[in-house]
N, C-alpha and C. Protein backbone atom coordinates (compact mmCIF):
# COMPACT_ATOMS: atom_id res chain seq x y z
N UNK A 1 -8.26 23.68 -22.34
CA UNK A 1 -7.63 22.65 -21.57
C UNK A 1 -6.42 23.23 -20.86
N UNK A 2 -6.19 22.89 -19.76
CA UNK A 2 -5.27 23.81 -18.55
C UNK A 2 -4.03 22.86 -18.95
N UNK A 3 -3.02 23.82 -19.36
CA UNK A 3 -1.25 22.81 -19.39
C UNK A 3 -1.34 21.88 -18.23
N UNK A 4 -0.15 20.95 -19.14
CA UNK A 4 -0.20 19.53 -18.41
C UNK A 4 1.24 20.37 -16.94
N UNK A 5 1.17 19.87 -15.57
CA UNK A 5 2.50 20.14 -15.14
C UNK A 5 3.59 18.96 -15.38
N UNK A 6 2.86 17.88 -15.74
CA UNK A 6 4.18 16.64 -15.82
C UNK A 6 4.41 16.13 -14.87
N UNK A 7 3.53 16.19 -13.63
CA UNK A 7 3.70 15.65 -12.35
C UNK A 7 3.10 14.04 -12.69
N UNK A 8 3.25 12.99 -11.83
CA UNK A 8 2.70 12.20 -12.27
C UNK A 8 2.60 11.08 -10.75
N UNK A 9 1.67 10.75 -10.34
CA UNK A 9 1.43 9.67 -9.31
C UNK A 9 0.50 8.55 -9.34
N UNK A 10 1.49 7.33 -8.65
CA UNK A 10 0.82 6.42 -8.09
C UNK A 10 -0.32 6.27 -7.33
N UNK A 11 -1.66 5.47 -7.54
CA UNK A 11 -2.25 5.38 -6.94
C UNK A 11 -2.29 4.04 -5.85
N UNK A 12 -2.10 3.75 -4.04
CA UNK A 12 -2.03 2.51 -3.74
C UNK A 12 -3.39 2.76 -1.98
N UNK A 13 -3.94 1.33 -2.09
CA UNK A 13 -4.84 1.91 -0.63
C UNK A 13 -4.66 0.33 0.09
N UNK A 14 -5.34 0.15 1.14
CA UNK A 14 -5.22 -0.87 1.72
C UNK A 14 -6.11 -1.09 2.75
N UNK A 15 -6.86 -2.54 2.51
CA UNK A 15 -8.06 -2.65 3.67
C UNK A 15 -7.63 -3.38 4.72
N UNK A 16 -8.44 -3.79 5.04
CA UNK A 16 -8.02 -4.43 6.72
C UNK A 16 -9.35 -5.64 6.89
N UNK A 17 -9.32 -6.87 7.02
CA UNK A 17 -10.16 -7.58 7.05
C UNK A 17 -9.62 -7.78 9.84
N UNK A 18 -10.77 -7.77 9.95
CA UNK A 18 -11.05 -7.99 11.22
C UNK A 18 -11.76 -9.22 12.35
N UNK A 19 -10.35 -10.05 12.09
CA UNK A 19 -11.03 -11.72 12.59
C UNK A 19 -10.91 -11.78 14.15
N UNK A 20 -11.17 -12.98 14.31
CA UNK A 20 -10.54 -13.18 15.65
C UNK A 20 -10.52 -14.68 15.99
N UNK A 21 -9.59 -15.20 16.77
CA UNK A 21 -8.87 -16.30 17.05
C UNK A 21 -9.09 -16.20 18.75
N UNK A 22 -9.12 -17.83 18.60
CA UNK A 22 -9.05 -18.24 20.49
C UNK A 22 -7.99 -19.97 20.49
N UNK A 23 -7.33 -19.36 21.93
CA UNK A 23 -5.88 -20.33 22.24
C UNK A 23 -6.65 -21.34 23.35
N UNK A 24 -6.40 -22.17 23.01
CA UNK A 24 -6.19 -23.37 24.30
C UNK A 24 -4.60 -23.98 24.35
N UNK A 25 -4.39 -24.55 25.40
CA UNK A 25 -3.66 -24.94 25.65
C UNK A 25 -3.50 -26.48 25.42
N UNK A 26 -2.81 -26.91 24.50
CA UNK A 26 -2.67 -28.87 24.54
C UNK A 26 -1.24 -29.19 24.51
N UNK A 27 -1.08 -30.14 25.72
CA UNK A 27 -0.11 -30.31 26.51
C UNK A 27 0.87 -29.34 26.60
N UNK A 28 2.31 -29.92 25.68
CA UNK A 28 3.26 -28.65 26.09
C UNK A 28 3.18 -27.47 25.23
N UNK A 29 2.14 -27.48 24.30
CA UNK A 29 1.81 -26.05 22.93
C UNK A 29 0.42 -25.08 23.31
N UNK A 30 0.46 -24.40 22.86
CA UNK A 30 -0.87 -23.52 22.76
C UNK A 30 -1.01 -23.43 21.43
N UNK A 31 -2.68 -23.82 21.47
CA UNK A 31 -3.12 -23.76 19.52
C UNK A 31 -3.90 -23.05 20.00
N UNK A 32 -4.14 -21.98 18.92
CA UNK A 32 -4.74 -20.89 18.17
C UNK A 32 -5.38 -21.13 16.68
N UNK A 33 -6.63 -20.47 16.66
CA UNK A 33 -7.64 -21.43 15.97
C UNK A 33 -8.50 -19.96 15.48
N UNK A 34 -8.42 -19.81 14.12
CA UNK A 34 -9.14 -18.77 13.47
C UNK A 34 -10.81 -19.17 12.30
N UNK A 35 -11.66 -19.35 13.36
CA UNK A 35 -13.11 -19.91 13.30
C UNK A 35 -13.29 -19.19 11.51
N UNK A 36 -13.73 -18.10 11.67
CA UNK A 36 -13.52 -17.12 10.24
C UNK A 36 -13.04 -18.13 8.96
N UNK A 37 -11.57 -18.55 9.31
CA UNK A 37 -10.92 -18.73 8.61
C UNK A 37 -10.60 -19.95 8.48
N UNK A 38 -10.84 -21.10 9.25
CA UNK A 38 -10.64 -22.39 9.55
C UNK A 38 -9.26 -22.55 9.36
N UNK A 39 -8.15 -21.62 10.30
CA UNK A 39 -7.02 -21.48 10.31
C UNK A 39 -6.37 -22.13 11.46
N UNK A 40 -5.55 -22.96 11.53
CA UNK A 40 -5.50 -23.55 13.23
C UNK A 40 -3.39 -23.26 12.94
N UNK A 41 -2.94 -23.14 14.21
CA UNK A 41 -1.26 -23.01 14.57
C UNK A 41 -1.18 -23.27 15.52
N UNK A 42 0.21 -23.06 16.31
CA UNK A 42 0.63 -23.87 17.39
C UNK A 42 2.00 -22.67 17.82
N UNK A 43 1.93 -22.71 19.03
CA UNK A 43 3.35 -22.39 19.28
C UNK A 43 3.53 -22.67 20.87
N UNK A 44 4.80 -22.35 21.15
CA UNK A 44 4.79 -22.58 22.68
C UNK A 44 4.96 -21.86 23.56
N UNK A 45 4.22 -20.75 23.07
CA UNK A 45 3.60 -19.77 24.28
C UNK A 45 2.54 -19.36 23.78
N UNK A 46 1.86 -18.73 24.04
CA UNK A 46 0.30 -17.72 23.77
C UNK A 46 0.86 -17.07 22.66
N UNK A 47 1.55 -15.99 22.89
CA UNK A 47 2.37 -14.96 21.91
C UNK A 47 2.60 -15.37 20.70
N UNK A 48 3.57 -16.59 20.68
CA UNK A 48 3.77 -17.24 19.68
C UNK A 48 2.71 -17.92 18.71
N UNK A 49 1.86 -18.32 19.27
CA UNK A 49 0.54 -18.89 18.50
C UNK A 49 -0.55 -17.80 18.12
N UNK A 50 -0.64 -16.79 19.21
CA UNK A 50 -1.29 -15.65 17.95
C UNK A 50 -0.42 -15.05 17.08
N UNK A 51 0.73 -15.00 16.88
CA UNK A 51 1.80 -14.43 15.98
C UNK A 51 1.69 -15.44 14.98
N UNK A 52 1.91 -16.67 15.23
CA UNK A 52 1.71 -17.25 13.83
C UNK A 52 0.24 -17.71 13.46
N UNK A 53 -1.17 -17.46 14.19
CA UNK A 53 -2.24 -17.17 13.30
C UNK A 53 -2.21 -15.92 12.79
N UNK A 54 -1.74 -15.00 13.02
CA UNK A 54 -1.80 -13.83 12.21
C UNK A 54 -1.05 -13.84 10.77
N UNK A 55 -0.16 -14.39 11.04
CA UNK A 55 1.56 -14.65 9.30
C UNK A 55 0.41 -15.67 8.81
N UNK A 56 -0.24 -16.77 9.40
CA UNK A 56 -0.63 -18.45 8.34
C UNK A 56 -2.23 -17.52 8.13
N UNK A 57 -2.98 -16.30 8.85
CA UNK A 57 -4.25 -15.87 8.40
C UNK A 57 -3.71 -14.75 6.97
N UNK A 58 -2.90 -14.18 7.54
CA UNK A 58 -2.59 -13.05 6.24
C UNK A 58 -1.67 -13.55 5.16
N UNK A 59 -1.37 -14.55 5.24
CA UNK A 59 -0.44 -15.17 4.10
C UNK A 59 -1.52 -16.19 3.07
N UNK A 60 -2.60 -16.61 3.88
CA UNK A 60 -3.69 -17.33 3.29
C UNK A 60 -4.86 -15.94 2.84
N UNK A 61 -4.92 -15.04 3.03
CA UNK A 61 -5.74 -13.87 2.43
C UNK A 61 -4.97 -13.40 1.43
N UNK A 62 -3.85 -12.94 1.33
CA UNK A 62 -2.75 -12.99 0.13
C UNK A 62 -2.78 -14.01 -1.00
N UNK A 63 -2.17 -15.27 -0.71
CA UNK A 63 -2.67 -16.38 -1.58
C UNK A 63 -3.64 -15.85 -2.57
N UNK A 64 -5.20 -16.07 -1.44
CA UNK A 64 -6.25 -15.94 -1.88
C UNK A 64 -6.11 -14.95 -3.67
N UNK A 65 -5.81 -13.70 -3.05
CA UNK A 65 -6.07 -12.60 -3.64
C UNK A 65 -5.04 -12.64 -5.01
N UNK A 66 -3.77 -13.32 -5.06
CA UNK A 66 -2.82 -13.26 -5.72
C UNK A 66 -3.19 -14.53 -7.22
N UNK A 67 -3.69 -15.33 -6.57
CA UNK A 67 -4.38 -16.51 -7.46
C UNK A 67 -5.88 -16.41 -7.81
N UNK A 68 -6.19 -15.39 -7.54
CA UNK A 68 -7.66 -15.09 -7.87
C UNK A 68 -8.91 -15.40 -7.54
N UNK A 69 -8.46 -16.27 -6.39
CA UNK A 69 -9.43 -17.05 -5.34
C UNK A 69 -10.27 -17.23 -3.98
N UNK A 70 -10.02 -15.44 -4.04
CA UNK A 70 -10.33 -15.16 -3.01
C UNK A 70 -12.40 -15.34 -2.47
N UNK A 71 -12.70 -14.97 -3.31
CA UNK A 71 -14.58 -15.30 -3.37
C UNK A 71 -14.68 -16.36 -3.38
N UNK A 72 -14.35 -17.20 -3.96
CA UNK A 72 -14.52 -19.08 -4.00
C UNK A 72 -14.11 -19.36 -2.42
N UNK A 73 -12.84 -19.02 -2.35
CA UNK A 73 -12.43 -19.38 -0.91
C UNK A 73 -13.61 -19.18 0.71
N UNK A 74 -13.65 -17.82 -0.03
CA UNK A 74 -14.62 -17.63 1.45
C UNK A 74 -15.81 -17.76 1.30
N UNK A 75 -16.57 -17.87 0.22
CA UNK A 75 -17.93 -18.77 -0.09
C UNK A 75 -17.85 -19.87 0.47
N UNK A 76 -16.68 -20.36 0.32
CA UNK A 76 -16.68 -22.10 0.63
C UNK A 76 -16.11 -22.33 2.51
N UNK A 77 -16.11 -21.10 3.04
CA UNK A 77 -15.90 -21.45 4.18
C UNK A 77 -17.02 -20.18 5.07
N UNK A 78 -18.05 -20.09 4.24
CA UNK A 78 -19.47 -19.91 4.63
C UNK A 78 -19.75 -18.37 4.47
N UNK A 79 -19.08 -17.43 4.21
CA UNK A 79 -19.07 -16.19 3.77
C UNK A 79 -19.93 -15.64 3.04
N UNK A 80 -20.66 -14.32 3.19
CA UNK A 80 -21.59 -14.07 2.41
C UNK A 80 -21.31 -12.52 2.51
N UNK A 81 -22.30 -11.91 1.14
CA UNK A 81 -22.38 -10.09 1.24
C UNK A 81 -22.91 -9.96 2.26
N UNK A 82 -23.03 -8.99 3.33
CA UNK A 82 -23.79 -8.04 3.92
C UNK A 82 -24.93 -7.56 3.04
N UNK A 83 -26.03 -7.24 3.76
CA UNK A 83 -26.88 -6.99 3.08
C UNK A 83 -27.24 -5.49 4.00
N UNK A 84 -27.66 -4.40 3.61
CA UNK A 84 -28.29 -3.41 4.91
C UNK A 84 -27.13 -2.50 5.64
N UNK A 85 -27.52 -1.53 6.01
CA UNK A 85 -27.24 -1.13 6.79
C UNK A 85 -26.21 -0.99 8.20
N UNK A 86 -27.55 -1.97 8.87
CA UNK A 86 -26.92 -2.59 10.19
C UNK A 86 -26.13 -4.04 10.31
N UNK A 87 -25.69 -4.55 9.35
CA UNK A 87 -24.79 -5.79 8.80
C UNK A 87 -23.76 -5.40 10.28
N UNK A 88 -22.86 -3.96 9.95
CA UNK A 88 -21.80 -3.60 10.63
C UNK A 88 -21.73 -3.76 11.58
N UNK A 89 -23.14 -2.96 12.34
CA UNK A 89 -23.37 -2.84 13.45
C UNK A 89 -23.03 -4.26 14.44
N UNK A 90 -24.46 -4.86 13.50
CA UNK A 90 -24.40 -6.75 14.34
C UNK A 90 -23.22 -7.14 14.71
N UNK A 91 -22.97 -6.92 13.67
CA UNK A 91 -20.93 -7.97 13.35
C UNK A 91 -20.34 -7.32 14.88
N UNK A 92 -19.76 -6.04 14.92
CA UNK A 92 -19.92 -5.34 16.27
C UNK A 92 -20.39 -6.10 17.38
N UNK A 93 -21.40 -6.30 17.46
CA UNK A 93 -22.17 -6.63 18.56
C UNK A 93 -21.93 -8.20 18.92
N UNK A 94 -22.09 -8.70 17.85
CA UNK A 94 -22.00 -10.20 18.11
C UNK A 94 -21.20 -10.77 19.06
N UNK A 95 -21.26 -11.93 19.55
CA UNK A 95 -21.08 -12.44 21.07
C UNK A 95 -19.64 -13.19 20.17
N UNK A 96 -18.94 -13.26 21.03
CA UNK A 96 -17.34 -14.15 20.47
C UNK A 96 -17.28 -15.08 21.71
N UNK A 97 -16.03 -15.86 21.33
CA UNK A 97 -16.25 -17.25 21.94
C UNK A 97 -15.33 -16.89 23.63
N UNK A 98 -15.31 -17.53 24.37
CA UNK A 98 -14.59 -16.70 25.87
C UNK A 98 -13.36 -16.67 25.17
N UNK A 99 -13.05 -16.27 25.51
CA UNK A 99 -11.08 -15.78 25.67
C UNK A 99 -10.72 -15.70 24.48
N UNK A 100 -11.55 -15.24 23.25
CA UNK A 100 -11.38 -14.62 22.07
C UNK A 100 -10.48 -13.85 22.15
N UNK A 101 -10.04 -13.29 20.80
CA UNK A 101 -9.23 -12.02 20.66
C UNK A 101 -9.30 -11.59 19.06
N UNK A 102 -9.66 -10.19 19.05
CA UNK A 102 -9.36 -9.88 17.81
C UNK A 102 -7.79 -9.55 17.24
N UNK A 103 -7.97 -9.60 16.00
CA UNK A 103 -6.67 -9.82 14.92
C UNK A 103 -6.78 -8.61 13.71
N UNK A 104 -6.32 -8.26 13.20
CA UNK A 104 -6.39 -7.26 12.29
C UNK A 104 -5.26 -7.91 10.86
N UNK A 105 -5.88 -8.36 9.80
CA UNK A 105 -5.45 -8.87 8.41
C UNK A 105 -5.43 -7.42 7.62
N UNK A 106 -3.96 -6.44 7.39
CA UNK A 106 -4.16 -5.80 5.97
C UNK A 106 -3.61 -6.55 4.65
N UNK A 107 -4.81 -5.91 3.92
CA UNK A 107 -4.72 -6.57 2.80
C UNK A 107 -4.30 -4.86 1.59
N UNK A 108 -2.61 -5.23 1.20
CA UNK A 108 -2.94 -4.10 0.59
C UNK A 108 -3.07 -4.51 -1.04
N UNK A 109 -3.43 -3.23 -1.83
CA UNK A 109 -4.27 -3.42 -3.02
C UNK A 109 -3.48 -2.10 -3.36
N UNK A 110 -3.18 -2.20 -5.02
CA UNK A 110 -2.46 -1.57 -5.51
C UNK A 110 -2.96 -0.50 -6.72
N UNK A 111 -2.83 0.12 -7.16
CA UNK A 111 -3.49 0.56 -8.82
C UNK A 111 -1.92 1.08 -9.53
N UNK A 112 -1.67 -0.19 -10.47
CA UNK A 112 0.15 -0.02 -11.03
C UNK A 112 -0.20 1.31 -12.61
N UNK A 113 -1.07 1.83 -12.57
CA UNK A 113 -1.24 2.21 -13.79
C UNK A 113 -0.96 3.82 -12.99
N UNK A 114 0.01 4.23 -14.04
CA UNK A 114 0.97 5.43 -13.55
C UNK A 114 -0.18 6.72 -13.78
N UNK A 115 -0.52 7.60 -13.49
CA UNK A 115 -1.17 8.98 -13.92
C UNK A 115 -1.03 10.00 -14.25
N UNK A 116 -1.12 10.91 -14.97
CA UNK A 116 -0.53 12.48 -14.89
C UNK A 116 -1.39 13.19 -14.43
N UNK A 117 -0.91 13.84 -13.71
CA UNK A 117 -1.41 14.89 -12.49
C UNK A 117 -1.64 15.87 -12.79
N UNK A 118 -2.97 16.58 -13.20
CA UNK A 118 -3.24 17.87 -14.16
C UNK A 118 -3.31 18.81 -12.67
N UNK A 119 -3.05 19.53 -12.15
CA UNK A 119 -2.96 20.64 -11.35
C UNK A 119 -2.93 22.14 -11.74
């Protein structure tokens, strides 16, 4: 067995879930509306309403994950495994609604259990 050096590291990684949201305009606000997520906000500009679907989408994927509810959640708002291969691809391909926009949710994920680093 090779001496220990006593080095020792954290392990931490982080995914990225990839939605997308579309703004209309009602009266003096623009709402922004995350289909995915059945996430709806408001602000009073464009900017402002995808800025806060992004904080009310990644603060509700957090939640999710922190209370342990994340699979129930998105089962129940129609979510399923991929099955295959070309799952990716489709998803890719698939047609979005006009004046869509994609959004980028990281979700980071931790491993708190310390290691020693045999080198």
């Amino acid at each position: 067995m090779a001496p220990s050096s006593g080095a020792f590291m954290s392990v931490a990684f982080q995914a990225e879930f990839k939605l997308f949201g579309v703004i209309k305009r009602q009266g003096g606000w623009y709402v922004a509306y995350c289909p995915p997520l059945d996430i709806t906000t408001q602000g009073r500009t464009q900017a402002e309403a995808k800025e806060n679907l992004k904080e009310a989408s990644y603060l509700f994927m957090v939640s999710c994950f922190e209370r342990g509810t994340f699979e129930q959640a998105v089962r129940e708002l129609g979510w399923f495994i991929a099955k295959g291969n070309g799952s990716a691809e489709h998803a890719k391909s698939a047609k979005l609604p006009e004046g869509a926009f994609h959004f980028p949710i990281p979700i980071p994920f931790g491993f708190e259990k310390t290691v020693e680093c045999r080198v």
